[in-house]
C-alpha atoms as a PDB file:
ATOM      1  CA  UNK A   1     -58.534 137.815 -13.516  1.00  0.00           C
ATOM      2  CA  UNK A   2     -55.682 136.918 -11.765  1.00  0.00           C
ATOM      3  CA  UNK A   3     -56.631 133.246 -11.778  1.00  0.00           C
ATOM      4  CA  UNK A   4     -56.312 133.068 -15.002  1.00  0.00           C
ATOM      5  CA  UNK A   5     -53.130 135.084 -15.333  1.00  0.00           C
ATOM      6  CA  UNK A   6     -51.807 132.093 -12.742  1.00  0.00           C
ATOM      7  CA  UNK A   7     -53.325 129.376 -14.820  1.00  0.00           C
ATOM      8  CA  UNK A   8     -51.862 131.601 -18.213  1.00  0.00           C
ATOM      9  CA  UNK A   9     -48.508 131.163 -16.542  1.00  0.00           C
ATOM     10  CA  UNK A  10     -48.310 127.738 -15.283  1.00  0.00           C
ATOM     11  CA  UNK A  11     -49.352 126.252 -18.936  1.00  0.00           C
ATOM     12  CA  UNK A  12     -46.605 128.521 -20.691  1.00  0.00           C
ATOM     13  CA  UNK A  13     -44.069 127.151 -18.148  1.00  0.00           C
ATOM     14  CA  UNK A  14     -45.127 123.565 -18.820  1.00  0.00           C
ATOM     15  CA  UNK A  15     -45.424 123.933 -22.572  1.00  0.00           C
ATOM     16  CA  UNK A  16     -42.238 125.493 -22.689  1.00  0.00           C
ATOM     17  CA  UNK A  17     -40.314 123.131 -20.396  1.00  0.00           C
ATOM     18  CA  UNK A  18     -41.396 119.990 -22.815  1.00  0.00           C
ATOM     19  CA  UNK A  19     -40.419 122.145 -25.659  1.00  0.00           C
ATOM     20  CA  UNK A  20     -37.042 122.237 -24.290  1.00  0.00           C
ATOM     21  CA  UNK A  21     -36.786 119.163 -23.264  1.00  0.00           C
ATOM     22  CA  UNK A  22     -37.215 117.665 -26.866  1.00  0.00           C
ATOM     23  CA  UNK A  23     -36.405 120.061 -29.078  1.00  0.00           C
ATOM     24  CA  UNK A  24     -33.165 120.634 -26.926  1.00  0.00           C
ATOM     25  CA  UNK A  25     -31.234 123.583 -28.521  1.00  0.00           C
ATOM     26  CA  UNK A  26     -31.874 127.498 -28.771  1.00  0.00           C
ATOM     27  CA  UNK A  27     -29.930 130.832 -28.324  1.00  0.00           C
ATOM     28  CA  UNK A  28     -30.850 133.672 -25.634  1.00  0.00           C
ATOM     29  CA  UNK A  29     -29.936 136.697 -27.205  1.00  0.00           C
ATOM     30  CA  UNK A  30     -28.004 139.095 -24.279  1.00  0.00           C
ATOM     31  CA  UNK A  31     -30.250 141.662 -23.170  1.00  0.00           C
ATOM     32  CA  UNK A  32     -27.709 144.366 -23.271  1.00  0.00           C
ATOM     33  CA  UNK A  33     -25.247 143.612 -26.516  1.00  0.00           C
ATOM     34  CA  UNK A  34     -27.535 141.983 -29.149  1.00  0.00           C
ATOM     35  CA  UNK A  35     -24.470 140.561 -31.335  1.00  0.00           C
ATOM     36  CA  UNK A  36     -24.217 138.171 -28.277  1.00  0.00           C
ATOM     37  CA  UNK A  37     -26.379 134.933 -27.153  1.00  0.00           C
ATOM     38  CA  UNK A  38     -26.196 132.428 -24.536  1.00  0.00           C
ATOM     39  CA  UNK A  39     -26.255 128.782 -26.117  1.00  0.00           C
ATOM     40  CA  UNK A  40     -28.368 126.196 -24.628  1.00  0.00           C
ATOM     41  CA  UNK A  41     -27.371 123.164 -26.007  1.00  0.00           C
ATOM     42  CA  UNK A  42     -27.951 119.476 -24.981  1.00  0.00           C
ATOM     43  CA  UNK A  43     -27.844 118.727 -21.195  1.00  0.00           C
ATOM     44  CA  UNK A  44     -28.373 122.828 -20.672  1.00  0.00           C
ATOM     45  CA  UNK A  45     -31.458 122.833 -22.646  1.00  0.00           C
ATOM     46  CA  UNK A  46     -32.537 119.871 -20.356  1.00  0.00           C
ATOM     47  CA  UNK A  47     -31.282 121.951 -17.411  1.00  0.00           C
ATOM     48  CA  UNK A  48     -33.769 124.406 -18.574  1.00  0.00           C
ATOM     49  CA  UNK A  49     -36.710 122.597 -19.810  1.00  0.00           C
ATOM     50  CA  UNK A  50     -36.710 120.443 -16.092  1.00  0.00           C
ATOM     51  CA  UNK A  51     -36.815 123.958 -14.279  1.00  0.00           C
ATOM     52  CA  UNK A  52     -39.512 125.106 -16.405  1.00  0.00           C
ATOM     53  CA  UNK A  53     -41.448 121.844 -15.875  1.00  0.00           C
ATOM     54  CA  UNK A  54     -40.391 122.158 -11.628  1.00  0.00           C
ATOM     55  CA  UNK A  55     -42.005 125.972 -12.252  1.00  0.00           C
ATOM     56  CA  UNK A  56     -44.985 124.466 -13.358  1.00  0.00           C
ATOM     57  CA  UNK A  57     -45.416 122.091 -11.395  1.00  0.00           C
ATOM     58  CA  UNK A  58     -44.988 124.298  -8.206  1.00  0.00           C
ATOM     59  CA  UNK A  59     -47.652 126.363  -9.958  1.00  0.00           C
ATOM     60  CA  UNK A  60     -50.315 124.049 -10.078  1.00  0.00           C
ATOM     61  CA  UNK A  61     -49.176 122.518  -6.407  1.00  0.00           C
ATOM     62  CA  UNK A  62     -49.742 126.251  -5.373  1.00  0.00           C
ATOM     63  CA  UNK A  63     -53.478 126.473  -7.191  1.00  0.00           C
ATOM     64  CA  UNK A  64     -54.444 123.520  -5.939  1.00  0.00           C
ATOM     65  CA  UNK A  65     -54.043 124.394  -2.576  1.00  0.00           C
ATOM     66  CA  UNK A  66     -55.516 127.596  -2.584  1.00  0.00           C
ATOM     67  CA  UNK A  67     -58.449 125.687  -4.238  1.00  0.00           C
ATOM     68  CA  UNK A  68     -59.080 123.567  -1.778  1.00  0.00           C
ATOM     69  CA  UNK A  69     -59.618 126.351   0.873  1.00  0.00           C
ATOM     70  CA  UNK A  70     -55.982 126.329   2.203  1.00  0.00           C
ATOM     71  CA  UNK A  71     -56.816 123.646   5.244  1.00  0.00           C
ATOM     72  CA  UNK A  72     -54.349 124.477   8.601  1.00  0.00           C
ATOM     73  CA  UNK A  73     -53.644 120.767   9.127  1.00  0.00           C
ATOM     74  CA  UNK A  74     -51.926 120.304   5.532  1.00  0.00           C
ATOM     75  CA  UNK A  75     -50.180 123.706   5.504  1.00  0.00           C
ATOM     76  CA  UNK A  76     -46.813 122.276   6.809  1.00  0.00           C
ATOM     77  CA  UNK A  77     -46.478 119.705   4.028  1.00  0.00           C
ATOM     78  CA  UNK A  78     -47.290 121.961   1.126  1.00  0.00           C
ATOM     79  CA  UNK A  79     -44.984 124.619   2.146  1.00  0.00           C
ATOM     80  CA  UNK A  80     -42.636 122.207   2.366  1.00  0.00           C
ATOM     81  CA  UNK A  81     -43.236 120.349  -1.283  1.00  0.00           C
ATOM     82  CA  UNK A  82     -43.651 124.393  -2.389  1.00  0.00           C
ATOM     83  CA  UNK A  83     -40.372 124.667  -1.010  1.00  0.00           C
ATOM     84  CA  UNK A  84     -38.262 121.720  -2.812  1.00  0.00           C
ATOM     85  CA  UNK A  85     -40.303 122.488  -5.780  1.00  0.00           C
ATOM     86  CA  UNK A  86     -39.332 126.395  -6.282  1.00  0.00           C
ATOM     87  CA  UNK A  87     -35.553 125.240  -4.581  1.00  0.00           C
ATOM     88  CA  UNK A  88     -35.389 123.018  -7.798  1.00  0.00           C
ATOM     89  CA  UNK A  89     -36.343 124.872 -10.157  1.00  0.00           C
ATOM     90  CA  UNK A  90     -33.694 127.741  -8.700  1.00  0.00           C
ATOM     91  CA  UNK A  91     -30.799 125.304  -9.045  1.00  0.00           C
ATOM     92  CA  UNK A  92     -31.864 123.981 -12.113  1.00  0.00           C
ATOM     93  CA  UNK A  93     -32.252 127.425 -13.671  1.00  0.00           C
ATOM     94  CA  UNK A  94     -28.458 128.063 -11.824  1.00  0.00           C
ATOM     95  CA  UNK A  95     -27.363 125.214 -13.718  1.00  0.00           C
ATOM     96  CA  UNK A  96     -28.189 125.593 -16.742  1.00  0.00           C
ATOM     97  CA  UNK A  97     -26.816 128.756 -16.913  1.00  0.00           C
ATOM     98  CA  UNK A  98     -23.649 127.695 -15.612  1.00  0.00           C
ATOM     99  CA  UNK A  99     -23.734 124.954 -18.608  1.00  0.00           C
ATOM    100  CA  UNK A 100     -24.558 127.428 -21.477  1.00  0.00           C
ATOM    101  CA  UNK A 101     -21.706 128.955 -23.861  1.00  0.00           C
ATOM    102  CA  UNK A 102     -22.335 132.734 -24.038  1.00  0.00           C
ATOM    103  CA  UNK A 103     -21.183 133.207 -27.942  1.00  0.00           C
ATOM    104  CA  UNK A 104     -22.368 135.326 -31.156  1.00  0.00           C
ATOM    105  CA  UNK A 105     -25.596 135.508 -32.023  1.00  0.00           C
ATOM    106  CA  UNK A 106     -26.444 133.949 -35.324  1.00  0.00           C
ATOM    107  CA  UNK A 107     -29.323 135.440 -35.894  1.00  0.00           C
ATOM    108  CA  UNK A 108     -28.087 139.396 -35.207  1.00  0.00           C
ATOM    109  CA  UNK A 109     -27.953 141.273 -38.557  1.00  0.00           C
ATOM    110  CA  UNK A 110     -25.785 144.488 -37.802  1.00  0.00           C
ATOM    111  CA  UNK A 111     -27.478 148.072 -38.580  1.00  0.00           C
ATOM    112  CA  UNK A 112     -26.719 149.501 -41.747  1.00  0.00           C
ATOM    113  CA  UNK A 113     -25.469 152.673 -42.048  1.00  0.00           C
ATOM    114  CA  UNK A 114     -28.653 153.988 -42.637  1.00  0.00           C
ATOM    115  CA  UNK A 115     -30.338 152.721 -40.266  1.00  0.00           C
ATOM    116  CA  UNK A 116     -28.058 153.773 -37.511  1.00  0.00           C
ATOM    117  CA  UNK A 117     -29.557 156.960 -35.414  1.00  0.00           C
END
């Protein structure tokens, strides 16, 4: 089961990072104030798409590995391509959302008054 969770994961990350990386524009609607979005536009889409793809890729690095029966001798070079691999994706994640515009939400349709509780 949780092979295929893993496997679930690592093809959403790499289907979603080539999304990004051509479609290349979306909002994030804010978690806590609908009405607002964060705007990833141009080279923060890419930002994001390339950490997705770096996600993915460390996922497959890491299910390979474990596939092959984890050998001792190679353990020092995949921790250490695990470790650029998840290191890039954390600074390309950082720096996309350093690139994005936080703005309104075009896509947030206010409550009516009687819908409000």
């Amino acid at each position: 089961m949780m092979r295929t969770v893993s496997l679930f994961v690592v093809i959403l990350s790499t289907l979603g990072g080539a999304w990004l990386m051509l479609r290349g524009e979306f909002y994030l609607p804010n978690r806590f104030d609908l009405a607002l979005a964060t705007h990833f536009t141009g080279a923060a889409a890419h930002l994001l798409g390339a950490a997705l793809l770096a996600l993915g890729a460390a996922g497959i690095n890491f299910m390979h590995h474990m596939a092959s029966g984890a050998p001792a001798g190679k353990a020092a070079r995949w921790q250490v391509r695990q470790f650029v691999l998840l290191s890039l994706s954390i600074a390309l994640f950082t720096a996309a959302f350093i690139q994005a515009d936080v703005g309104p939400n075009p896509d947030y349709r206010a409550p009516t008054r009687g819908q409000a509780h």
